[in-house]
Protein backbone atom coordinates (compact mmCIF):
# COMPACT_ATOMS: atom_id res chain seq x y z
CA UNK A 1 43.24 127.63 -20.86
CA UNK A 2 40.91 125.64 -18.77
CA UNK A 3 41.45 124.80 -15.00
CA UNK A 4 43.01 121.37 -14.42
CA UNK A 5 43.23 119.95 -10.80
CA UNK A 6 46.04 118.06 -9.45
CA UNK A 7 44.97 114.70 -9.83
CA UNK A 8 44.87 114.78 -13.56
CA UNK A 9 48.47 116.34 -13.78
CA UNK A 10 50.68 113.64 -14.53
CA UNK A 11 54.71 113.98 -15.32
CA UNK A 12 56.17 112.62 -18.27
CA UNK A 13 58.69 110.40 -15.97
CA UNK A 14 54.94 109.16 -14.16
CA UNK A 15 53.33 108.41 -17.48
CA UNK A 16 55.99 106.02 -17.94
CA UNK A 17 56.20 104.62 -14.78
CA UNK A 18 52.09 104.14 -14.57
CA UNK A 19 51.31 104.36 -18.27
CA UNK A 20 48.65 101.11 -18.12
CA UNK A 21 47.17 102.08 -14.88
CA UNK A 22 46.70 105.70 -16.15
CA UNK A 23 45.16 104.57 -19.81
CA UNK A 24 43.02 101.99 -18.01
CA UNK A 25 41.43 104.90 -15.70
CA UNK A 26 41.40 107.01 -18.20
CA UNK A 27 39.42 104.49 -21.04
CA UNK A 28 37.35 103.52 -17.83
CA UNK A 29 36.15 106.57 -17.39
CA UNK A 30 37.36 106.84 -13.73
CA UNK A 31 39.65 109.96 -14.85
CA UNK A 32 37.87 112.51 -17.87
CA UNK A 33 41.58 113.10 -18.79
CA UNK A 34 45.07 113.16 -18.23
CA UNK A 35 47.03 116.08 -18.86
CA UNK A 36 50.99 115.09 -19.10
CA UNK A 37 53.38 118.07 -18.10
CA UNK A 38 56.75 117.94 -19.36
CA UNK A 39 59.48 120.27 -18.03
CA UNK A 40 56.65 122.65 -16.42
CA UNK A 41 54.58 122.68 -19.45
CA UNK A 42 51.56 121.31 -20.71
CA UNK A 43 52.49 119.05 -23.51
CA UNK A 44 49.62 116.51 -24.39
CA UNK A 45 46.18 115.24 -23.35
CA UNK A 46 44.83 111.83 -22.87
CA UNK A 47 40.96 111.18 -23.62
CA UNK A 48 39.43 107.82 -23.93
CA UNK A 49 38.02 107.39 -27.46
CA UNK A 50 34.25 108.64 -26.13
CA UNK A 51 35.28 111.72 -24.81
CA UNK A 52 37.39 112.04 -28.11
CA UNK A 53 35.10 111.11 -31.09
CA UNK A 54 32.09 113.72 -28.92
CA UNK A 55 35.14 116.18 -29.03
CA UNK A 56 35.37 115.36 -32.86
CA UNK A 57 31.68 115.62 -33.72
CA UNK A 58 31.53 119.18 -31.89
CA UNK A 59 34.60 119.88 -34.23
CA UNK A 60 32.79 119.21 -37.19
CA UNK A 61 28.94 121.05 -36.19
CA UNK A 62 31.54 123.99 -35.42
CA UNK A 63 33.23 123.81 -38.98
CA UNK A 64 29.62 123.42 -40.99
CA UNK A 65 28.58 126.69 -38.68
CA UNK A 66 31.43 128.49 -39.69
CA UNK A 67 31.42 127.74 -43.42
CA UNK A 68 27.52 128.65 -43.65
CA UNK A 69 28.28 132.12 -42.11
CA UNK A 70 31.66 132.38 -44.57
CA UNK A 71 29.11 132.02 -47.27
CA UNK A 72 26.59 134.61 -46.44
């Protein structure tokens, strides 16, 4: 697991209560992501869609890698 600093730790119960403030920083690029902690545990991630579809395109260079060496 990574290292996540304070500021991008958000509780479920503030997600609620700051949901469109949090998205717009977040799809702003003003936050790289916000990690929402329910009952002292990391439950989900929130990317805006650049970070995401670069995340995506790694995914899939990783998966034509893997296949090519499954091959040989």
């Amino acid at each position: 697991m990574g290292a996540y600093s304070q500021e991008e730790m958000y509780t479920a119960t503030q997600m609620v209560r700051n949901f469109s403030a949090i998205v717009s920083e977040v799809s702003e690029g003003k936050r790289k992501r916000a990690i929402i902690v329910k009952n002292n545990r990391f439950e989900a991630v929130l990317l805006n869609m650049q970070e995401y579809e670069r995340m995506q395109e790694a995914v899939e260079i990783l998966e034509r890698i893997y296949a090519k060496t499954k091959r040989a």
